[in-house]
Protein backbone atom coordinates (compact mmCIF):
# COMPACT_ATOMS: atom_id res chain seq x y z
CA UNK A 1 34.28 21.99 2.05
CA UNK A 2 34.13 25.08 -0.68
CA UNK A 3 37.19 26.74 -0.02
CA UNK A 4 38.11 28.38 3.46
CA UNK A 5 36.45 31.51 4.06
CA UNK A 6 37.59 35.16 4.98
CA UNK A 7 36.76 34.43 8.92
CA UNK A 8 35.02 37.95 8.45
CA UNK A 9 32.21 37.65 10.72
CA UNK A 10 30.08 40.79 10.83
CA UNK A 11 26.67 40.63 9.26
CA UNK A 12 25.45 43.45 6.82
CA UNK A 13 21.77 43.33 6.10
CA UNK A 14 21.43 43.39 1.85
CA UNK A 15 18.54 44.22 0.25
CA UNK A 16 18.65 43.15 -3.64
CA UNK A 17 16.05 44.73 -6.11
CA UNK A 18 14.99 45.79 -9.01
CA UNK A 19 12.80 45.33 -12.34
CA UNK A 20 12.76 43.16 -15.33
CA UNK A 21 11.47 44.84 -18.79
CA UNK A 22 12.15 43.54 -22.44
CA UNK A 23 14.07 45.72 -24.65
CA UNK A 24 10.96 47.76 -25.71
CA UNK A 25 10.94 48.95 -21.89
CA UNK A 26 7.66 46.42 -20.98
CA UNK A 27 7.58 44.79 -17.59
CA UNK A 28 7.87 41.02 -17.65
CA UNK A 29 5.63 39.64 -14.67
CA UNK A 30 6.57 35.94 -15.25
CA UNK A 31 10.74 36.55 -14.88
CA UNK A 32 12.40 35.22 -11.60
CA UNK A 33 15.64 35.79 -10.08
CA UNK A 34 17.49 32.83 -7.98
CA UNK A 35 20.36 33.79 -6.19
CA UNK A 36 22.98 32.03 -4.10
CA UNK A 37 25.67 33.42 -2.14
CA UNK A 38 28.43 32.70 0.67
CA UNK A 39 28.04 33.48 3.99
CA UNK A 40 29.25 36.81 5.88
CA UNK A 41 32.42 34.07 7.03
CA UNK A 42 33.06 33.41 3.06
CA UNK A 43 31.21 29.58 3.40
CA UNK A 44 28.50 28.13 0.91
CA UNK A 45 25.58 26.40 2.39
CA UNK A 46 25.54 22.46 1.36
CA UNK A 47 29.61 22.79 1.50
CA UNK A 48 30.34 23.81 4.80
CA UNK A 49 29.38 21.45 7.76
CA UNK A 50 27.12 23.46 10.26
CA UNK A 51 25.02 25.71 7.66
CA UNK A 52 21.34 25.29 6.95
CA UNK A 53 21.02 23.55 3.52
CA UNK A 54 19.87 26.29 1.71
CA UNK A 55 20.95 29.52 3.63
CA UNK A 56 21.50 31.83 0.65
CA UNK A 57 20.18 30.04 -2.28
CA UNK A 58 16.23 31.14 -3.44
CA UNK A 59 13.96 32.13 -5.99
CA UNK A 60 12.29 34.84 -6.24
CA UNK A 61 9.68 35.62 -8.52
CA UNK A 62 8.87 39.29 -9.85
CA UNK A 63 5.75 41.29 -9.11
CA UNK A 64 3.00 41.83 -12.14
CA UNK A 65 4.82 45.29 -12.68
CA UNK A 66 8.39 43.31 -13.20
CA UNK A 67 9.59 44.39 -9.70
CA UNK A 68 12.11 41.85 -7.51
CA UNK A 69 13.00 42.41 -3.90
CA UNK A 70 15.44 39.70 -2.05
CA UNK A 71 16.53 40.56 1.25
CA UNK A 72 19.48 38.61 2.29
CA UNK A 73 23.14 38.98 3.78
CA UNK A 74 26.21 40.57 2.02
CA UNK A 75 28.41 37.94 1.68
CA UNK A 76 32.17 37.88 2.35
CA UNK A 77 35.34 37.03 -0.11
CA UNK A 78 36.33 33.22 0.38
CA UNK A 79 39.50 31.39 -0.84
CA UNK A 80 39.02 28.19 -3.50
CA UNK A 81 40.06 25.20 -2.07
CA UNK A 82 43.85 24.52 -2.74
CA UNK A 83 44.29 21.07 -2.08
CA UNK A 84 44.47 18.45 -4.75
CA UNK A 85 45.06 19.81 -8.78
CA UNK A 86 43.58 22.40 -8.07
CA UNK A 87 46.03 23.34 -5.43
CA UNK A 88 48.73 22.45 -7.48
CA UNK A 89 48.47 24.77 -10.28
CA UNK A 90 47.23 27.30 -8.27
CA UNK A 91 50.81 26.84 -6.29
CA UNK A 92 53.06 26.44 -9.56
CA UNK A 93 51.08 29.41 -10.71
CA UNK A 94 52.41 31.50 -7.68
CA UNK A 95 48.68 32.72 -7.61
CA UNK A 96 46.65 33.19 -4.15
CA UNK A 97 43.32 31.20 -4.23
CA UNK A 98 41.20 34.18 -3.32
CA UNK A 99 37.62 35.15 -4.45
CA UNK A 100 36.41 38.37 -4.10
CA UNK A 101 32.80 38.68 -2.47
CA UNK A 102 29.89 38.38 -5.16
CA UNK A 103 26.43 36.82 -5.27
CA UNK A 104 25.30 34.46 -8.49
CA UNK A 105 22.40 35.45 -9.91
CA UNK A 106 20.25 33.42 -12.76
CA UNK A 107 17.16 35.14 -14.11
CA UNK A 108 14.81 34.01 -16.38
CA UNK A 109 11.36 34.65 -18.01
CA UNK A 110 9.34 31.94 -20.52
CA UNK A 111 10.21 33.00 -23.97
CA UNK A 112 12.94 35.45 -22.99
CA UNK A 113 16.92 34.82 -23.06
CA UNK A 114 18.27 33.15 -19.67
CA UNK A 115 20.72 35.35 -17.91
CA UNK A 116 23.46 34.21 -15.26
CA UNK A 117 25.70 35.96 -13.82
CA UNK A 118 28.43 36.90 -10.50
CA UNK A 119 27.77 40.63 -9.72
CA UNK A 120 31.00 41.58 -7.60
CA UNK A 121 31.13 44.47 -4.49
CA UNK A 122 33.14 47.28 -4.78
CA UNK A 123 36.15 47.99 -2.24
CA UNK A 124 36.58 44.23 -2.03
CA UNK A 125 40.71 43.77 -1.70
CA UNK A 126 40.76 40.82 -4.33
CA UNK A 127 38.77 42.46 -7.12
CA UNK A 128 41.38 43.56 -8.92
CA UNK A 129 43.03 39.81 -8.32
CA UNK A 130 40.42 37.45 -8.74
CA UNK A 131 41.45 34.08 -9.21
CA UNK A 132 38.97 33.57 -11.85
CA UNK A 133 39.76 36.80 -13.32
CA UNK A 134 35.58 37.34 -13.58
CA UNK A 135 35.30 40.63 -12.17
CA UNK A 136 34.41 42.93 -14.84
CA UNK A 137 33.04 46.67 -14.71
CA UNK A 138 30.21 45.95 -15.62
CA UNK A 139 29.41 43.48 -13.08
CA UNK A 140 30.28 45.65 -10.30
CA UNK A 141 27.26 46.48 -7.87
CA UNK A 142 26.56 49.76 -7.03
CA UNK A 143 25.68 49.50 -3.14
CA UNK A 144 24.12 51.88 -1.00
CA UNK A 145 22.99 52.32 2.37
CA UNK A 146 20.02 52.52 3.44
CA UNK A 147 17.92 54.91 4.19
CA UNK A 148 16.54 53.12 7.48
CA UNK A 149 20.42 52.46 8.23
CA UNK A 150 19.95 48.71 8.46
CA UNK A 151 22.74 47.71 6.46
CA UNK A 152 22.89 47.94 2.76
CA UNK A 153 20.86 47.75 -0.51
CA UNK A 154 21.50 47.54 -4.44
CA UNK A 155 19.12 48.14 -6.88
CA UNK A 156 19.95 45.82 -10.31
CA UNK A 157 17.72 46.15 -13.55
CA UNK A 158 17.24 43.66 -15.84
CA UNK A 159 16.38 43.92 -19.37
CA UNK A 160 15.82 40.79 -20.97
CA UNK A 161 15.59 39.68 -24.79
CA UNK A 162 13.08 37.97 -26.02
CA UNK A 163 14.50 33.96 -27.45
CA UNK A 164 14.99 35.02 -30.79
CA UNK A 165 16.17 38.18 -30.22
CA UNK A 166 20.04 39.31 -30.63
CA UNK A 167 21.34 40.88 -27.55
C-alpha cells in the first residue's frame, strides 16, 4: 500500500478549472490536463486494496476556447510508507513521513512544452514540513468556495510554451 493515510474522512466536492493559452495570450484547443490524486482518507487508487482502479486519475481535454473543468474530490494529506529503506532513513533522519494534501497534474498540448506538476492546499498542517520538501509558493492553490456551497473550487491557468520556446 502507498503510505497510510490521514483517516480524515469527510468529502469536499472540488471543482478544478481553468484555461490554457500560449505566451502570446492564444487559446490552445488541443492541450489536456490528467490529474491524479489521493482519496479524502489520504489513499491512492491501484495502491490501496478496496478503491476503484482509477478513482482520481483522468484526462481531461480542453474546450476549443482552451477552457478545462474537472470535478473531483479534495484529497487529504497521507504519510509515505516507512517500512523498508525508506523507513530507515526517514527514522535516522528523525523526520515524520508526512505529505501534505496536493493533486498531480500533467498538461500537455502537440507542439507545446509538457508541464507536470503537485499543486499543494493551503492550511494543510504539513506544508511547511513536507517530507519531500516540494511545496513551493508558487504551487500553492488558491481555493474557494463555491458559490452554490457544494464544497470547493480552484481556478488554475496555464500558459504553455511553444517546443522551442524558452520558458
Amino acid at each position: 500500500m502507498a503510505g497510510r493515510g490521514s483517516g480524515r474522512s469527510r468529502i469536499v466536492v472540488l471543482l478544478f478549472h481553468g484555461n490554457f493559452t500560449d505566451t502570446d495570450g492564444n487559446p490552445i484547443k488541443d492541450a489536456q490536463v490528467e490529474i491524479w490524486h489521493a482519496d479524502a482518507a489520504g489513499f491512492y487508487s491501484q495502491y490501496a486494496p478496496g478503491l476503484p482502479e482509477w478513482l482520481f486519475r483522468g484526462t481531461v481535454k480542453a474546450d476549443e476556447n482552451g477552457y478545462f473543468e474537472i470535478n473531483t474530490m479534495q484529497p487529504a494529506p497521507y504519510q509515505i510508507p516507512t517500512d523498508g529503506a525508506c523507513g530507515q532513513l526517514i527514522g535516522a533522519a528523525g523526520c515524520h513521513a508526512w505529505r501534505p494534501a496536493h493533486i498531480h497534474i500533467k498538461v500537455s498540448a502537440p507542439g507545446y512544452q509538457l508541464v507536470t506538476q503537485q499543486l499543494y492546499f493551503p492550511g494543510d498542517p504539513h506544508n511547511e514540513d513536507d517530507i519531500a520538501s516540494a511545496v513551493k509558493p508558487e504551487l500553492m492553490l488558491d481555493v474557494k468556495e463555491r458559490q452554490d456551497g457544494e464544497g470547493n473550487q480552484v481556478e488554475y491557468n496555464y500558459v504553455l510554451a511553444k517546443e522551442n520556446e524558452s520558458k
